[in-house]
N, C-alpha and C. Protein backbone atom coordinates (compact mmCIF):
# COMPACT_ATOMS: atom_id res chain seq x y z
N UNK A 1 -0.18 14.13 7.99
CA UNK A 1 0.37 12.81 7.77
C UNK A 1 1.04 12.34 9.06
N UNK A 2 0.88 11.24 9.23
CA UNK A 2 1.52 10.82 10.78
C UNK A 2 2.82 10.04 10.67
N UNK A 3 3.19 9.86 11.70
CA UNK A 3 4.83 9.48 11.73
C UNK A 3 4.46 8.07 11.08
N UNK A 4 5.55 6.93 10.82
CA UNK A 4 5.57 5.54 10.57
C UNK A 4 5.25 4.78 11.64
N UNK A 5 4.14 4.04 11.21
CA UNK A 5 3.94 3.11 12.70
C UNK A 5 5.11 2.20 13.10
N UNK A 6 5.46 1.81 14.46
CA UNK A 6 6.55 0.92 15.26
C UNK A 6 5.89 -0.23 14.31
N UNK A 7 7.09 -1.02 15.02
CA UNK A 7 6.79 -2.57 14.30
C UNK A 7 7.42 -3.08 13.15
N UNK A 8 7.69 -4.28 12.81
CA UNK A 8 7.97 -4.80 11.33
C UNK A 8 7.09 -4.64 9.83
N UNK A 9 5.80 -4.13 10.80
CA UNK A 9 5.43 -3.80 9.17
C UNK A 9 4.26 -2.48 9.04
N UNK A 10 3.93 -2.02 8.52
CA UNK A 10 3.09 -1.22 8.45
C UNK A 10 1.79 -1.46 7.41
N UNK A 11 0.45 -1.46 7.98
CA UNK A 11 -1.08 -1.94 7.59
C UNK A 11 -1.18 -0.97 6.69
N UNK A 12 -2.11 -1.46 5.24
CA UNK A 12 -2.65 -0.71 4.46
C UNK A 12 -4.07 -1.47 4.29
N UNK A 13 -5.33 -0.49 5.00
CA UNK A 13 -6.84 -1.51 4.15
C UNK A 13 -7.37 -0.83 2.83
N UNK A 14 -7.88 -2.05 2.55
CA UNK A 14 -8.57 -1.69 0.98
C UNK A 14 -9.90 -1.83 1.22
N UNK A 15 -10.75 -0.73 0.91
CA UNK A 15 -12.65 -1.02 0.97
C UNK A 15 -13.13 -0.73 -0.18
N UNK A 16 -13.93 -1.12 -0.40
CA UNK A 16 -14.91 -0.95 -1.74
C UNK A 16 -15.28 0.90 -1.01
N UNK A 17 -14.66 2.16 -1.87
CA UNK A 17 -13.97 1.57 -2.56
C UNK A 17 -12.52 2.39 -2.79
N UNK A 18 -11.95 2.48 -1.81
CA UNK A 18 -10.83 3.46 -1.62
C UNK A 18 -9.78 2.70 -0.17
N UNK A 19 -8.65 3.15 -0.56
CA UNK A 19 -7.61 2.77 0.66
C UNK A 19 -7.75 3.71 2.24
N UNK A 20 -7.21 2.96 2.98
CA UNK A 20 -7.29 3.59 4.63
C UNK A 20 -5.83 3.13 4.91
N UNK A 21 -5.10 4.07 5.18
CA UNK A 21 -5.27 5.34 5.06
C UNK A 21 -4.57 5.38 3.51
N UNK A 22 -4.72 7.15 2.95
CA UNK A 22 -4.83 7.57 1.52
C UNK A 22 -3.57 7.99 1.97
N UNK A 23 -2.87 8.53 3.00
CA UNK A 23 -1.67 8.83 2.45
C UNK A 23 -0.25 8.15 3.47
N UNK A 24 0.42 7.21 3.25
CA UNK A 24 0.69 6.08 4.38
C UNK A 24 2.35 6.97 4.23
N UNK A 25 2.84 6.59 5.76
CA UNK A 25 4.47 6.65 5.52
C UNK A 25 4.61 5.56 6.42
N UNK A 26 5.71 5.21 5.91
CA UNK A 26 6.17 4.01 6.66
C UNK A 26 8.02 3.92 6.59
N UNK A 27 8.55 3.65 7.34
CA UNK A 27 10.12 2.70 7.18
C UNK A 27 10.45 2.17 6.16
N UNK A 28 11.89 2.02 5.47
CA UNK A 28 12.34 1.35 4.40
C UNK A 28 12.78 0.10 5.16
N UNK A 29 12.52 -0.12 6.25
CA UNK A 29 12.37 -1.21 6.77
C UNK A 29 11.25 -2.20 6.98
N UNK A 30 10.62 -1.85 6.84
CA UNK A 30 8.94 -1.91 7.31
C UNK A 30 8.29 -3.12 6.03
N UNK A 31 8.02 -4.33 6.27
CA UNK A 31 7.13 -4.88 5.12
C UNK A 31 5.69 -4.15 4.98
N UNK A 32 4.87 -4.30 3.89
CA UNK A 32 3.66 -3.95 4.11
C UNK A 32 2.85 -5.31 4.00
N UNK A 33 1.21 -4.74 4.79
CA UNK A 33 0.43 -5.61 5.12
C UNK A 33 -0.61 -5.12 3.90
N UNK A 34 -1.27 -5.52 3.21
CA UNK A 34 -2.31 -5.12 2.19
C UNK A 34 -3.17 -6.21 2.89
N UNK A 35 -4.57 -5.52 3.37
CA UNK A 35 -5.95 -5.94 3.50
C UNK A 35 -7.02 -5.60 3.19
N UNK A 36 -7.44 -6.90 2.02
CA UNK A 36 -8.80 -6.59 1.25
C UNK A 36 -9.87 -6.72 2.20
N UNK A 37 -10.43 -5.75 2.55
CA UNK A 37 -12.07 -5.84 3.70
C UNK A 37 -13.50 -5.68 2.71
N UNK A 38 -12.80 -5.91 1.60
CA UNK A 38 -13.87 -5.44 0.53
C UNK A 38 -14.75 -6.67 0.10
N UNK A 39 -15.36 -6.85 -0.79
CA UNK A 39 -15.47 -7.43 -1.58
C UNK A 39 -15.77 -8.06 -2.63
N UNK A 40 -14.94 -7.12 -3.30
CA UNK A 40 -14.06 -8.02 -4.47
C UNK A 40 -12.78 -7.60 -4.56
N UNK A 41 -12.35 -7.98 -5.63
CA UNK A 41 -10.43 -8.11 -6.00
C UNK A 41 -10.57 -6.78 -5.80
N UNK A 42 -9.38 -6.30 -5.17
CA UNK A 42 -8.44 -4.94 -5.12
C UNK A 42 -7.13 -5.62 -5.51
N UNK A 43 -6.24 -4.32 -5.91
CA UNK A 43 -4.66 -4.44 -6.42
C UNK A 43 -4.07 -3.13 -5.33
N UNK A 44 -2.74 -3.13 -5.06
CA UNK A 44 -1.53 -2.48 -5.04
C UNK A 44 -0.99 -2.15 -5.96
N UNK A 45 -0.88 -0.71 -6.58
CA UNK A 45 0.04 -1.00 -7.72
C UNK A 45 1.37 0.58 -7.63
N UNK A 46 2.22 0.39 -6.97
CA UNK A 46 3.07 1.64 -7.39
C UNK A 46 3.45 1.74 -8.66
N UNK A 47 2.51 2.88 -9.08
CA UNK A 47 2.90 3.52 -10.45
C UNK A 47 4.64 3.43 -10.90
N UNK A 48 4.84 3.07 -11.95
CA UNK A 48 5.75 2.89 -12.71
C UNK A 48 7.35 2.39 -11.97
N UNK A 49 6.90 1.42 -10.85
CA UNK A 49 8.07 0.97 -10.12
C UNK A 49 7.83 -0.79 -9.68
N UNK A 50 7.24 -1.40 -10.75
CA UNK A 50 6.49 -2.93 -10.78
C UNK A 50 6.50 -2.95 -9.45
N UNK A 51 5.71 -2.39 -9.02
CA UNK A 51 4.91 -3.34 -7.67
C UNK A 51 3.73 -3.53 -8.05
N UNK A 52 3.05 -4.24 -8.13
CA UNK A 52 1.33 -4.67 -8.79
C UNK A 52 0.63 -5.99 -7.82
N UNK A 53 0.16 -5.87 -7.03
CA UNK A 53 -0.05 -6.96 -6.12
C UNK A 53 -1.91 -6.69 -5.93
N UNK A 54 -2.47 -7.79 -6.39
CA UNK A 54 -3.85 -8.48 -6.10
C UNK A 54 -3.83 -9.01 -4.71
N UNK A 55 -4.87 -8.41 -4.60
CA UNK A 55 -5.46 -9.45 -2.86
C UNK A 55 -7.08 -9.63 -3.37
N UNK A 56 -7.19 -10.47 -2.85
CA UNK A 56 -8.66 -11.33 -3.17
C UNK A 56 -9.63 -10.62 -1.24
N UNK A 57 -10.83 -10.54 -1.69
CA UNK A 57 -11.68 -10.55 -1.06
C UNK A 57 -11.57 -10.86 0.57
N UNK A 58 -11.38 -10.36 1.45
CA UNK A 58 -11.01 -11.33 2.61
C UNK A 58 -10.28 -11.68 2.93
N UNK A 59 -9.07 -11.24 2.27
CA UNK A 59 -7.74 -12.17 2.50
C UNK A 59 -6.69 -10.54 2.48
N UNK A 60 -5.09 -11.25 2.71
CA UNK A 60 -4.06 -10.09 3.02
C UNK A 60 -2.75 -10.45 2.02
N UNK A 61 -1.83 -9.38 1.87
CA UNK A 61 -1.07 -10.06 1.36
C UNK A 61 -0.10 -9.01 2.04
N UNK A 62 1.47 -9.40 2.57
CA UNK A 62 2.06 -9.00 3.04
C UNK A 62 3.35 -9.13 1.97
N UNK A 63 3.95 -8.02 1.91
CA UNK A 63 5.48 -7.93 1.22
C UNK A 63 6.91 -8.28 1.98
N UNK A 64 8.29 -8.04 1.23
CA UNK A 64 8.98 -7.59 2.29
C UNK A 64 9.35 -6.15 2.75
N UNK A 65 10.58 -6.10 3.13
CA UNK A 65 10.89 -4.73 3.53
C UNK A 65 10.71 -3.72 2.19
N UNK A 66 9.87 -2.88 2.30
CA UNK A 66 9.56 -1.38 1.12
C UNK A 66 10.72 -1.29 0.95
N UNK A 67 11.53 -1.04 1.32
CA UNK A 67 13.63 -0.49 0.89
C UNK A 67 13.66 -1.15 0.33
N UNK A 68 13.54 -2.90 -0.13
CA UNK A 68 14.12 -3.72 -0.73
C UNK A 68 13.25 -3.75 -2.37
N UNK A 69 12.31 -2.77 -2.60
CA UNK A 69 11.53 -2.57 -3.82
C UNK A 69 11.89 -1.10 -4.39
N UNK A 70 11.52 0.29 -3.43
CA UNK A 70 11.63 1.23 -3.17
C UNK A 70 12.86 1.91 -2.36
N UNK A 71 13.21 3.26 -3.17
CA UNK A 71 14.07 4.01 -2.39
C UNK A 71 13.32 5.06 -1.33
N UNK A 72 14.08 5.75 -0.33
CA UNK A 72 13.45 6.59 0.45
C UNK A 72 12.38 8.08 -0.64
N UNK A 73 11.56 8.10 -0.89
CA UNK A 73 10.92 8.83 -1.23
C UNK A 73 9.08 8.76 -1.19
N UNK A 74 8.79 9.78 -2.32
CA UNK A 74 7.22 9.48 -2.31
C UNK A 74 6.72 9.07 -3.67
N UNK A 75 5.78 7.96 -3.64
CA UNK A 75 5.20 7.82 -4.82
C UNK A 75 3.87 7.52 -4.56
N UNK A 76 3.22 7.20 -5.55
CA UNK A 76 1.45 7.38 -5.77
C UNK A 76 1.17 5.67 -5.99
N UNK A 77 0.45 5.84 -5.29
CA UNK A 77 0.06 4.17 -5.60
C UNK A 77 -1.83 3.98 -6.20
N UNK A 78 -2.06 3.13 -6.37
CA UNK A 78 -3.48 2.45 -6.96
C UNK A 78 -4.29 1.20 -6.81
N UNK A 79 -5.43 1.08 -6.76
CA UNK A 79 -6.11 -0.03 -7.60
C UNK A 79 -5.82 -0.13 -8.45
N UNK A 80 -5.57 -1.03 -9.67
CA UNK A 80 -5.22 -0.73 -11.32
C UNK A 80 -7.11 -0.81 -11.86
N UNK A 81 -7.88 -1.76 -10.75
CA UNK A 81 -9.26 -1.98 -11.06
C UNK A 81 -10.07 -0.71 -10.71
N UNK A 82 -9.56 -0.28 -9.68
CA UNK A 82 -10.86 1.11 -9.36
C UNK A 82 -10.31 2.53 -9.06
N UNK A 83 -9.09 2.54 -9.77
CA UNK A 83 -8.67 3.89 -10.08
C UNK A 83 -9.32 5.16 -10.67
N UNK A 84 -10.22 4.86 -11.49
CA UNK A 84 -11.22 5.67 -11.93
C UNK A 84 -12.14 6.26 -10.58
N UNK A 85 -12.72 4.90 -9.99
CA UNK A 85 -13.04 5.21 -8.65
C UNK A 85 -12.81 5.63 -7.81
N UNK A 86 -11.36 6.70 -7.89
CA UNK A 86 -11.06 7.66 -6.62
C UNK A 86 -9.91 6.44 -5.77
N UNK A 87 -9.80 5.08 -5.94
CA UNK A 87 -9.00 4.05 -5.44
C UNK A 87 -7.54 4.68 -5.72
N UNK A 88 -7.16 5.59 -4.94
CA UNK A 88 -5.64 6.31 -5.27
C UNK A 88 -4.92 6.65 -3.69
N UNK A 89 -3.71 6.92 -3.37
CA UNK A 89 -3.42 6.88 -2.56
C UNK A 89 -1.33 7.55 -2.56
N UNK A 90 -0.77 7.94 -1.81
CA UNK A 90 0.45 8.58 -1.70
C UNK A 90 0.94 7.17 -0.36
N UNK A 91 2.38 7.00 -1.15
CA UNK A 91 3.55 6.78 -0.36
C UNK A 91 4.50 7.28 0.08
N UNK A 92 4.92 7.08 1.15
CA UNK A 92 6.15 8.15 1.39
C UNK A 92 7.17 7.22 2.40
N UNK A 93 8.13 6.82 1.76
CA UNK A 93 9.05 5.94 2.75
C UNK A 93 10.39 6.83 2.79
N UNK A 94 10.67 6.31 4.30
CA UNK A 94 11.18 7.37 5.22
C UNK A 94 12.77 5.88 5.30
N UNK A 95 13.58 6.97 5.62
CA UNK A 95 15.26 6.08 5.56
C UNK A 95 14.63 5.17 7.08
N UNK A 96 15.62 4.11 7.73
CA UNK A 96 15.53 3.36 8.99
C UNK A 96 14.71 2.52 8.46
């Protein structure tokens, strides 16, 4: 697993039909970038902590700071659409 990328936010892509990268850390500072390269609908969804976010085909959707949703730890995130499909993935937000 690699350190948190510099910067204000840290990239997550979505492909038909799995995330890049599968296991992300990032800053509780850090917004995330969600990019659908797929296409069709993909979701964001951290399991049992309402984050649930659709991105359409081609398009991005950016949050704010992970701290301000999430505490410093790890959780499992999803497609809610292609979870069956192996569309699964680990979070891990780091304090700063």
């Amino acid at each position: 697993m690699l350190n948190p990328p510099s910067g204000p936010t840290a990239t997550l892509t979505q492909v038909e039909f799995h995330f890049d990268p599968i296991d992300l850390r990032m800053r509780a500072s850090q917004g995330l970038v969600i990019q659908n390269k797929g296409t069709v609908v993909h979701n964001f969804t951290v399991l049992d902590h309402g984050i649930d976010i659709d991105v359409q085909p081609g398009a991005s959707s950016t949050t704010e700071a992970i701290g301000q949703m999430l505490q410093p730890g790890t959780y499992h995130f999803v497609c809610k659409y292609h979870r069956d499909q192996g569309m699964i993935g680990v979070l891990i937000v780091v304090p700063g």
